[in-house]
Protein backbone atom coordinates (compact mmCIF):
# COMPACT_ATOMS: atom_id res chain seq x y z
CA UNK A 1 111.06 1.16 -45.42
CA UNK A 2 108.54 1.80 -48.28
CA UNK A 3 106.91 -1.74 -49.37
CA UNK A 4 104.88 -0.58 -52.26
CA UNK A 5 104.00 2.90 -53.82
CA UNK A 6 101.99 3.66 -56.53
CA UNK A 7 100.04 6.58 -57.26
CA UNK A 8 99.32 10.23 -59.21
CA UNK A 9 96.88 12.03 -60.34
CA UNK A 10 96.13 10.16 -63.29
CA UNK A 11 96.06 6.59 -61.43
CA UNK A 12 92.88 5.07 -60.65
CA UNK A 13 92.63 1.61 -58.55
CA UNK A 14 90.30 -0.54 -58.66
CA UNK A 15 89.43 -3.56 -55.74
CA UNK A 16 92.26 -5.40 -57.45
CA UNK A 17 94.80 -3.53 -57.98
CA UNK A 18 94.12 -2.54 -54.36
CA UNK A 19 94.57 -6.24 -53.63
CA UNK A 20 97.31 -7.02 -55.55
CA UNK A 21 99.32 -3.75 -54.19
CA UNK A 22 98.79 -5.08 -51.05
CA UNK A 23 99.90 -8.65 -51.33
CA UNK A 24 103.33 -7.31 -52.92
CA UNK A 25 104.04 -5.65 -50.30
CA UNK A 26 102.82 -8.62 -47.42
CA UNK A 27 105.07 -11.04 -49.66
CA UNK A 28 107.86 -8.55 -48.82
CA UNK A 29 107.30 -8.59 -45.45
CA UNK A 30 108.11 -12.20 -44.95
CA UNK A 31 105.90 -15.04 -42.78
CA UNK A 32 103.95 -13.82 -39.83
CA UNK A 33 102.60 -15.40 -36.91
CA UNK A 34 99.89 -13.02 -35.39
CA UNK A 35 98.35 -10.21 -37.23
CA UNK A 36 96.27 -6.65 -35.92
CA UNK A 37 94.52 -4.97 -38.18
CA UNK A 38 93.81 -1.36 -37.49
CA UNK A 39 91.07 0.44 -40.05
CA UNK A 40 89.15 3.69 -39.63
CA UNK A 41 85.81 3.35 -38.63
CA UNK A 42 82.52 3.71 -40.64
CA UNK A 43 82.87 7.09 -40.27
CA UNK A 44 86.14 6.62 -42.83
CA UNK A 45 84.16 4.99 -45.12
CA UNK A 46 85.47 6.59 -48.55
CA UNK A 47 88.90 5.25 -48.08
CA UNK A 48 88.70 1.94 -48.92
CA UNK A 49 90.40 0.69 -45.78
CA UNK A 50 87.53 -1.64 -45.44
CA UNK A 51 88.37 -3.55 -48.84
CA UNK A 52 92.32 -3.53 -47.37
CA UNK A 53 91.01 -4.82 -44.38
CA UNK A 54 89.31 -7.63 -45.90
CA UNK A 55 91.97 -8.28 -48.26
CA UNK A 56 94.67 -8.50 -45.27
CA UNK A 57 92.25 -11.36 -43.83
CA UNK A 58 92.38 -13.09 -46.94
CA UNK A 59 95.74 -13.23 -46.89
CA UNK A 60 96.27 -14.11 -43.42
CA UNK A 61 93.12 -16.24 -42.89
CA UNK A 62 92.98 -17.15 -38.77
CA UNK A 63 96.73 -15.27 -38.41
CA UNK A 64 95.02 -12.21 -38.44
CA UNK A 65 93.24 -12.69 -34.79
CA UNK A 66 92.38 -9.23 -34.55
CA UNK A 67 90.75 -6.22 -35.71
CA UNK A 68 90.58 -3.08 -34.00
CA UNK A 69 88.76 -0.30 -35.67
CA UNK A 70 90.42 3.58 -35.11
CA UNK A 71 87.45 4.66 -33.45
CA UNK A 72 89.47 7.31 -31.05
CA UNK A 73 86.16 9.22 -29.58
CA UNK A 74 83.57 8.23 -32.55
CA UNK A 75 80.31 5.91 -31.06
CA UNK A 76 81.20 1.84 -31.69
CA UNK A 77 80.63 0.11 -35.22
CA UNK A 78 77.19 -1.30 -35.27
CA UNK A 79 76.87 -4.85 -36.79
CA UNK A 80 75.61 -3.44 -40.31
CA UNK A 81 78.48 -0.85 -40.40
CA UNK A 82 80.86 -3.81 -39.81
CA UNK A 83 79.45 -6.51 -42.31
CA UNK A 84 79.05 -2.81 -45.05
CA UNK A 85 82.60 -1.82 -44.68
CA UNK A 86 84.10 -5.05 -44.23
CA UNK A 87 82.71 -7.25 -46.39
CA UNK A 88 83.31 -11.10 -45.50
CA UNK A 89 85.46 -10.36 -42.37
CA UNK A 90 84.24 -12.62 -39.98
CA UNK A 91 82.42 -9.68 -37.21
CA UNK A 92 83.97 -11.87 -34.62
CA UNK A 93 87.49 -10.45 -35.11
CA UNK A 94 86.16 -6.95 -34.19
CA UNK A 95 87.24 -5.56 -31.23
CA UNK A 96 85.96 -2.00 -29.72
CA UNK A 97 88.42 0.20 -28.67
CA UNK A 98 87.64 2.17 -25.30
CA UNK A 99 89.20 5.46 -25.31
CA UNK A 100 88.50 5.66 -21.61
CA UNK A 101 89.84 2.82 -20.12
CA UNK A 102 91.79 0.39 -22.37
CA UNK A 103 94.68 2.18 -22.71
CA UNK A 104 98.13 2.26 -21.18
CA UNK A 105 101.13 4.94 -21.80
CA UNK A 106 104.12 4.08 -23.96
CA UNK A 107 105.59 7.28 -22.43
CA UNK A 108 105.58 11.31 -22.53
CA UNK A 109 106.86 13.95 -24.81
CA UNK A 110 108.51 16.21 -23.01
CA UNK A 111 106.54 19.97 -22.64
CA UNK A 112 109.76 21.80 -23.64
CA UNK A 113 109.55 20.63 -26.78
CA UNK A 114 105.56 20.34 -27.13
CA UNK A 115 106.29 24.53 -26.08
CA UNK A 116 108.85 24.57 -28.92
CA UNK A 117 107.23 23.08 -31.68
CA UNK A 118 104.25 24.33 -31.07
CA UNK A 119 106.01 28.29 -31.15
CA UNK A 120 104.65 28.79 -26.93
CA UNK A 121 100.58 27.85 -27.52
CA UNK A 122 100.58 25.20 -25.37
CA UNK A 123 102.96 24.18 -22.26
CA UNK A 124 102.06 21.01 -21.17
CA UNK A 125 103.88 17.36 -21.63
CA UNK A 126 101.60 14.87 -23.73
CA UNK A 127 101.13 11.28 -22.92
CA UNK A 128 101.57 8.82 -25.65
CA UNK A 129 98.70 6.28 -25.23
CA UNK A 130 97.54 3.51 -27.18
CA UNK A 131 95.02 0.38 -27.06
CA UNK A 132 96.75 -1.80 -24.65
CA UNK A 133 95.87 -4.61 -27.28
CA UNK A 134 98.50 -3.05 -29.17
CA UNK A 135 101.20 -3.88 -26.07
CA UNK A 136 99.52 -7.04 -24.83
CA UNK A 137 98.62 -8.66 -27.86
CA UNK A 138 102.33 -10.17 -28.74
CA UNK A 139 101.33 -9.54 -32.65
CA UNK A 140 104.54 -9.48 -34.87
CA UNK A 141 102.64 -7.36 -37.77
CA UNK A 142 100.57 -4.76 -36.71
CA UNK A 143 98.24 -3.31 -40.09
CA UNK A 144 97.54 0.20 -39.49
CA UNK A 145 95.23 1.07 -42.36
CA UNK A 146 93.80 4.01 -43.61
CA UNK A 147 93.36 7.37 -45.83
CA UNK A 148 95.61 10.12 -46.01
CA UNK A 149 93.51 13.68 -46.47
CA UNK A 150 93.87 16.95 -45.15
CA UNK A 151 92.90 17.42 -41.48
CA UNK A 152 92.16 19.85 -39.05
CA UNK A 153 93.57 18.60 -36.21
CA UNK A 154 97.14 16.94 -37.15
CA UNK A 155 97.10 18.97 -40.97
CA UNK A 156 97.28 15.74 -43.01
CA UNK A 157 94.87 12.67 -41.65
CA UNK A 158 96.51 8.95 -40.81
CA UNK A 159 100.06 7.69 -40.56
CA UNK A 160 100.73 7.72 -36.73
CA UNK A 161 97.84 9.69 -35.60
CA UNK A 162 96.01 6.57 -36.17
CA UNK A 163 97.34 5.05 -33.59
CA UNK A 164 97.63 7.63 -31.25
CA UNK A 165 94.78 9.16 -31.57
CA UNK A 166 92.44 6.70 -33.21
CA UNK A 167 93.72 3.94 -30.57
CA UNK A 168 94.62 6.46 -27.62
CA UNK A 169 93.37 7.54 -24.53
CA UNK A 170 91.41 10.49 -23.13
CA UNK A 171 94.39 12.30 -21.92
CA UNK A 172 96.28 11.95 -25.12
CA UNK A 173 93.33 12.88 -28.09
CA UNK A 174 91.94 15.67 -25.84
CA UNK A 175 95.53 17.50 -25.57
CA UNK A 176 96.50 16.99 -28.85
CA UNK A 177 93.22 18.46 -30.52
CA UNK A 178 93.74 21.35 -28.16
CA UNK A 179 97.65 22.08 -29.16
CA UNK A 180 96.29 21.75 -32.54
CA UNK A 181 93.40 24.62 -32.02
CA UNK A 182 95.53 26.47 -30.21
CA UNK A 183 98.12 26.49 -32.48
CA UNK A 184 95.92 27.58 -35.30
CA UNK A 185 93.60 25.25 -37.28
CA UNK A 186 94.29 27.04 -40.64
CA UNK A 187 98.26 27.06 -40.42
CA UNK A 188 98.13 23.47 -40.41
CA UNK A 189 95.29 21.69 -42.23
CA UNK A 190 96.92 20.10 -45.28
CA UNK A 191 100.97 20.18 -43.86
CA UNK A 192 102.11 17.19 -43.35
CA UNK A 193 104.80 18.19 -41.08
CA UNK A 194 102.84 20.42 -38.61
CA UNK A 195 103.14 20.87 -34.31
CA UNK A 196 101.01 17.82 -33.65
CA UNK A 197 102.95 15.48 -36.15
CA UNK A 198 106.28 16.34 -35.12
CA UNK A 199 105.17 15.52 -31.69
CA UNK A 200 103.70 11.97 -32.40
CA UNK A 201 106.47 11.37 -34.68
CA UNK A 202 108.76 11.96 -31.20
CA UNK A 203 106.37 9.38 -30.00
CA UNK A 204 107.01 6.93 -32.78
CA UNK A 205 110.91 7.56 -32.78
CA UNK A 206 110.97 7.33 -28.83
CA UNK A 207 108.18 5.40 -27.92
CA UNK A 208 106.52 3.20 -29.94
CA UNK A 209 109.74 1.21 -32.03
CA UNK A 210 108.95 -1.81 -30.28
CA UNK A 211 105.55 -2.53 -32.17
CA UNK A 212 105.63 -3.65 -35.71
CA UNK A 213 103.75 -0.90 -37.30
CA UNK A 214 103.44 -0.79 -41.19
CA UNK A 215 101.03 1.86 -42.50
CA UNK A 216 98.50 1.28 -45.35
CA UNK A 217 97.49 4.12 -46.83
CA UNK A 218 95.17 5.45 -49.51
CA UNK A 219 94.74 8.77 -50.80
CA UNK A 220 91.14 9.32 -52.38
CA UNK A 221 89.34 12.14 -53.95
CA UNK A 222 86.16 13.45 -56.72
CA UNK A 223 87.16 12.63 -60.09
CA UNK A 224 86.27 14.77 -63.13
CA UNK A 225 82.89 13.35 -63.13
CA UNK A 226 82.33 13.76 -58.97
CA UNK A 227 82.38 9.99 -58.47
CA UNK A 228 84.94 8.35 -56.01
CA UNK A 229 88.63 7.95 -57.35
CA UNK A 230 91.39 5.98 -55.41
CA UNK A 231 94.61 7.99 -56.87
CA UNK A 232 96.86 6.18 -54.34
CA UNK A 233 98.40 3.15 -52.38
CA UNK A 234 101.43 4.11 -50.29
CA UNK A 235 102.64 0.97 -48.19
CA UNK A 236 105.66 0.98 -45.52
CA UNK A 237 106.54 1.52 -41.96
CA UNK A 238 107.96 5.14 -41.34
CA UNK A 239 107.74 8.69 -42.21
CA UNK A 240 108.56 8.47 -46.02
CA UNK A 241 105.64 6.96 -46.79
CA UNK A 242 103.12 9.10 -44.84
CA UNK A 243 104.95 12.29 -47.08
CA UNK A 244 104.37 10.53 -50.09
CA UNK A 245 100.84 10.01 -49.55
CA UNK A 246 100.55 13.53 -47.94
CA UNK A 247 101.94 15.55 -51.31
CA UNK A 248 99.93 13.29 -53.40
CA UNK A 249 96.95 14.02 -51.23
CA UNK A 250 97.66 17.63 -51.79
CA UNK A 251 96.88 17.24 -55.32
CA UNK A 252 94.00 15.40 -55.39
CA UNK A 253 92.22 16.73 -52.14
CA UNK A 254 92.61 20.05 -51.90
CA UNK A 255 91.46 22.76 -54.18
CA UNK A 256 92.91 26.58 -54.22
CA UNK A 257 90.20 29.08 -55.23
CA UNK A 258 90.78 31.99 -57.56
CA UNK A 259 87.71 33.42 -55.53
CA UNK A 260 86.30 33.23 -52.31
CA UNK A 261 83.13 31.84 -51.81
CA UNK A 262 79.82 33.68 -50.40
CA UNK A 263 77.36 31.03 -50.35
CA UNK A 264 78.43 27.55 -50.04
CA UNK A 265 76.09 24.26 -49.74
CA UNK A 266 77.46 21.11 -48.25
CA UNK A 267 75.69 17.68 -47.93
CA UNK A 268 76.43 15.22 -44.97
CA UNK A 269 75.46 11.91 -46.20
CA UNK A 270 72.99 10.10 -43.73
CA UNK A 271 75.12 6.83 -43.75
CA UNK A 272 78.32 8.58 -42.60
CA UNK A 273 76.93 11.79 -40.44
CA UNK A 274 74.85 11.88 -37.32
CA UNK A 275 76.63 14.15 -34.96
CA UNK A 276 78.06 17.96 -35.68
CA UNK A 277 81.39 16.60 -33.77
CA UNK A 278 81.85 15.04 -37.43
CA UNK A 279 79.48 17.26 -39.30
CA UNK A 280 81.73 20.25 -38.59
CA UNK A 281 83.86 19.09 -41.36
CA UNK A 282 82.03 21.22 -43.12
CA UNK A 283 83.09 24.16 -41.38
CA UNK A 284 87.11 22.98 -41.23
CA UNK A 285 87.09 22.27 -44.65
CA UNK A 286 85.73 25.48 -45.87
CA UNK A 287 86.85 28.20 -43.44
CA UNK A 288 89.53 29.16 -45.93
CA UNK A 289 87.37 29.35 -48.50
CA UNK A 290 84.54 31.28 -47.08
CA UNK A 291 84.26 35.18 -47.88
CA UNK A 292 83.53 37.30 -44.58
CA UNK A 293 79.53 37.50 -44.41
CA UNK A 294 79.43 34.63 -46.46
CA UNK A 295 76.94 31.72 -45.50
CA UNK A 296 77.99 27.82 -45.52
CA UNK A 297 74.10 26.32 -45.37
CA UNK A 298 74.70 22.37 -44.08
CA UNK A 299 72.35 20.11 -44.93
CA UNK A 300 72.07 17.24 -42.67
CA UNK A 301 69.10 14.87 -43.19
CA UNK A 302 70.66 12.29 -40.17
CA UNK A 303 71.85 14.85 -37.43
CA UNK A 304 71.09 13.58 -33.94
CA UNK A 305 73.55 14.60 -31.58
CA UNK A 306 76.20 17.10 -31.46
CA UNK A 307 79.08 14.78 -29.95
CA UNK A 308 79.09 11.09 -30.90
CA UNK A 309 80.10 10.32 -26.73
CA UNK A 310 77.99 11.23 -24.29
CA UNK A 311 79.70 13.58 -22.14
CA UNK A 312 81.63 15.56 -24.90
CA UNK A 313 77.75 15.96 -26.36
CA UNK A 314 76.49 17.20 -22.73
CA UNK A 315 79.86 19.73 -23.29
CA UNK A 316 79.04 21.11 -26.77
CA UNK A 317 75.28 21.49 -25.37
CA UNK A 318 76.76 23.36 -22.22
CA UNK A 319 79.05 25.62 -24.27
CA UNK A 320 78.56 26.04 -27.46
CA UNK A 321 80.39 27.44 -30.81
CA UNK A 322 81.16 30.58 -30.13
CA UNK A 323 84.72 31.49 -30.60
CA UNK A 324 88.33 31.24 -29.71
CA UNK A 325 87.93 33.96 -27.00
CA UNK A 326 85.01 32.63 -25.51
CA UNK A 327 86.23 28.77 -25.33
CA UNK A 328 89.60 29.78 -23.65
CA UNK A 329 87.84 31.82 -21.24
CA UNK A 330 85.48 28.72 -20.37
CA UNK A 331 88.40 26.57 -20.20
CA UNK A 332 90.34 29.06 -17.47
CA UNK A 333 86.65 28.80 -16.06
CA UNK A 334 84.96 25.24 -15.75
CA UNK A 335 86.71 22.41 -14.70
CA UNK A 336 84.31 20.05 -16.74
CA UNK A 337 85.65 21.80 -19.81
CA UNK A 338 89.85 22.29 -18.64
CA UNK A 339 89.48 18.57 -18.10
CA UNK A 340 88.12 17.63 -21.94
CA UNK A 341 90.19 19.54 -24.25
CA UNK A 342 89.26 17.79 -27.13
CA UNK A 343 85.95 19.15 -26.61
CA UNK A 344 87.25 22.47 -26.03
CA UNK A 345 88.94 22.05 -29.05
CA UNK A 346 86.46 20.95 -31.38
CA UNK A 347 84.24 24.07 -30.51
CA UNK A 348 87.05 26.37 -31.09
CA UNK A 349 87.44 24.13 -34.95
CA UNK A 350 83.51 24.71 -35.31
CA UNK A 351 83.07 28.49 -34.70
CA UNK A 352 83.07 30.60 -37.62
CA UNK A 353 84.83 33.22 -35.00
CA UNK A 354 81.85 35.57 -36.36
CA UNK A 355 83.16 35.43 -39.72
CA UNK A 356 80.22 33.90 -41.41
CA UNK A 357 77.27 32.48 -40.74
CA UNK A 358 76.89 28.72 -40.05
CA UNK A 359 73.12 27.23 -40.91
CA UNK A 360 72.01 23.94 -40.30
CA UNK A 361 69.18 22.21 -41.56
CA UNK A 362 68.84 18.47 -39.67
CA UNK A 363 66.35 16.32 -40.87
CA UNK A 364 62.89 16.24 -39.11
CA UNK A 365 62.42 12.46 -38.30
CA UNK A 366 61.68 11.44 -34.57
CA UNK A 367 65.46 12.14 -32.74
CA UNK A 368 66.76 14.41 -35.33
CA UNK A 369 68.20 17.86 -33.40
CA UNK A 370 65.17 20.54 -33.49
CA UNK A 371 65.28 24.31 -34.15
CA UNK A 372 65.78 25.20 -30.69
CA UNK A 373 69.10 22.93 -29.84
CA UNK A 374 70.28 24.04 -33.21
CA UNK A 375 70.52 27.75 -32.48
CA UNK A 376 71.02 26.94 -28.47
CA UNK A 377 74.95 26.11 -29.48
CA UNK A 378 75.33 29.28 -31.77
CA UNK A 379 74.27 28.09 -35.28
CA UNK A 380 71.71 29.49 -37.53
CA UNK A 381 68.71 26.90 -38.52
CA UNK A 382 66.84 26.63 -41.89
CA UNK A 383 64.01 24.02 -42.74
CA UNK A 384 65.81 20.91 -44.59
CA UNK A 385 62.32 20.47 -47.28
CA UNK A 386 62.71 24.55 -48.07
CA UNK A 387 66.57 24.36 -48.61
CA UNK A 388 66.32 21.40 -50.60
CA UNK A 389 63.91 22.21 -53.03
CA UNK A 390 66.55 25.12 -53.53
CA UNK A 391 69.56 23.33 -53.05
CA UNK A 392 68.92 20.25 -54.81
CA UNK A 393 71.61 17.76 -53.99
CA UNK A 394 70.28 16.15 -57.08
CA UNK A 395 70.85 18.69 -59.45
CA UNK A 396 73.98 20.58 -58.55
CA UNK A 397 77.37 19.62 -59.06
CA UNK A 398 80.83 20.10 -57.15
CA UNK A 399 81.86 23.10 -57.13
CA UNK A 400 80.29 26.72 -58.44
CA UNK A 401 77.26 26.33 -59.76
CA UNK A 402 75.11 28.85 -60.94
CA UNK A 403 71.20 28.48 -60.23
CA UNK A 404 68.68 29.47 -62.43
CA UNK A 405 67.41 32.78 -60.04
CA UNK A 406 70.77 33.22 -60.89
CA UNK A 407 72.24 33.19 -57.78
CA UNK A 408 76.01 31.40 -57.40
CA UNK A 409 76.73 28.37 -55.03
CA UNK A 410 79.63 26.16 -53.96
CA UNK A 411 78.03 23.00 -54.11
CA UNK A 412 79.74 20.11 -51.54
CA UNK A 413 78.84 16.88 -51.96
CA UNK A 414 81.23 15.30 -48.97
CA UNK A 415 83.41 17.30 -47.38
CA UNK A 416 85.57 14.49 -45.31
CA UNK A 417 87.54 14.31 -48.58
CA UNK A 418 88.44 17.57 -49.50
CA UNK A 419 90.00 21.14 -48.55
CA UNK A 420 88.89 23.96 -50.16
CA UNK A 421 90.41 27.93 -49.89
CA UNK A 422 91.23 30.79 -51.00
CA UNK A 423 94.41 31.59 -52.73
CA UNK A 424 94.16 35.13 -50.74
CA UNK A 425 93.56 33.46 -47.30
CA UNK A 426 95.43 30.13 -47.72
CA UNK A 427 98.84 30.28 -45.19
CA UNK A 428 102.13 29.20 -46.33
């Protein structure tokens, strides 16, 4: 059932109309007893489910007992991320999800059809796990907020992977990032309807109809004049309303080139990214784009790890970005690895697969990654001052820009919120 929808191309929200789209639909809903919220994390910051958030505790004042941030593998929300995103939310009602140990299994998707759907990559049953608040908690509304936006694990971001991923457990996030990268990263990134969805939709049909799930969701992109734009507010409690979001998404996130690109510049704002595990985006997002021998030049003035937990960091460290070929092999290889897929997967996402060359330029206060880790995991390295100076974030705007050597860029300024290729390399 679709509670509210509202959105195009031309629509622009503001804090109230956010609010107000909201309410509608929690009016529609009917009384409720005991509320969970679910948001992304600050790491989701763009999408405004921090304002919905706060909005759904105004409503709800002390029904809404609980809020559990999507954090799936990202580090905890520190108490400034919390009070930034959220607003007035009292920090009390935060809870921090454990992807480790706080979960419990709904059930398992069969691997016949994980083997069918995903056309033979992957043969292996997948466990449906979730925050054992979810189970436990005895909530008769369960909030799960957040922005649709293409994505290179599931194709289109939020909807149920929010709660199985962003709430799940080890087993579950680190198989389903693998069936995704195994599958093929760019056959699915901006589809709503790819392998991994159809199986956590199975999930959701089979699964998970006990909980009272409704799904808030944004869709958010650059305006003409590169600022933020909320284009969307799609409100309801089943697949209709994630493919509503997802087409509008389309639209407004991603962005078909009638060229590729051969140098492209992307900036990972120090609030947001720390860690390559999320910097990478930068690689997803532009693969399609990127001309062979092209260079994508990252400039990350906060980098300080590669994986935001500690042993999928030690991993990435270990093995590096160095291709499809040489992942799988490591997997059939190394226990440590076989047994953290997710990882596997995520180095298999941030290879170029020798297509073009990945540089990275990390700040140079005390923690920040050096020279030496940079190029130890397969990356290229380039001082952050000298790149810069010629790459001023400043100066350039999204999109091609034409410096005054006269050399051509594609400027970046976040990539979490975009999809970029080439009409030549895109895949129907």
């Amino acid at each position: 059932m679709i509670y509210f929808e509202k959105g195009s191309i031309n629509t622009s929200f503001s804090s109230g109309d956010l609010k107000q789209g909201l309410f509608e639909a929690l009016e529609k809903m009917g009384k409720k007893n005991k509320v969970l919220a679910i948001p992304p994390d600050y790491t989701r910051l763009p999408s405004r489910a921090g304002e919905l958030t706060e909005f759904a505790w105004e409503y709800y004042k002390e029904k809404l007992t609980d809020v559990l941030p999507a954090l799936g593998t990202h580090s905890p929300m520190t108490g400034d991320q919390v009070s930034h995103m959220f607003g007035n939310l009292p920090g009390d009602l935060i809870r921090e999800h454990d992807w480790r140990n706080d979960v419990i299994t709904l059930g398992t998707v069969p691997a016949e059809f994980i083997k069918e759907v995903s056309e033979g990559a992957v043969d292996y049953s997948w466990p449906a796990q979730v925050n054992k608040l979810l189970v436990e908690g005895n909530f008769d509304l369960i909030l799960s907020i957040g922005q649709v936006v293409p994505h290179e694990v599931v194709g289109m971001a939020n909807y149920n992977k929010n709660i199985f991923v962003g709430t799940g457990g080890a087993e579950g996030i680190n198989k389903s990032h693998f069936i995704g990268a195994a599958y093929g990263m760019e056959k699915m990134m901006g589809r709503a309807n790819t392998p991994v969805r159809k199986i956590f939709n199975y999930a959701s049909e089979n699964f998970a109809k006990e909980l009272p799930i409704v799904y808030v969701q944004t869709v958010v992109g650059l305006n003409d004049e590169g600022k933020l734009q909320t284009y969307g507010l799609f409100i309801g409690d089943d697949f209709e309303v994630f493919d509503k979001a997802a087409k509008l998404s389309l639209q407004v996130n991603f962005e078909m080139l009638e060229k590729p690109i051969q140098k492209a510049v992307v900036w990972l704002d120090p609030s947001e990214f720390k860690s390559t595990w999320l910097g990478n985006k930068s690689v997803y997002r532009t693969r399609m784009a990127l001309a062979d021998d092209a260079e994508l030049i990252v400039l990350a003035p906060a980098l300080v790890e590669f994986g935001e937990d500690k042993q999928i960091d030690r991993l990435i460290r270990k093995y590096g970005y160095f291709g499809t070929p040489h992942t799988l092999k490591m997997v059939e290889e190394n226990e440590d690895l076989k047994s953290n897929l997710g990882a596997a997967a995520h180095l298999i996402h941030g290879s170029s697969e020798g297509r073009f060359k990945i540089t990275y330029c990390p700040g140079k206060a005390k923690g920040n990654l050096t020279k030496e880790e940079i190029e130890s995991v397969g990356f290229k390295y380039a001082d952050i001052d000298e790149m810069t100076t010629k790459y001023n974030p400043e100066k350039l705007k999204d999109g091609f820009n034409k410096l005054p050597d006269g050399e051509e860029i594609f400027y970046i300024s976040n990539p979490a919120i975009g999809l970029w290729a080439f009409k030549d390399r895109f895949e129907y």
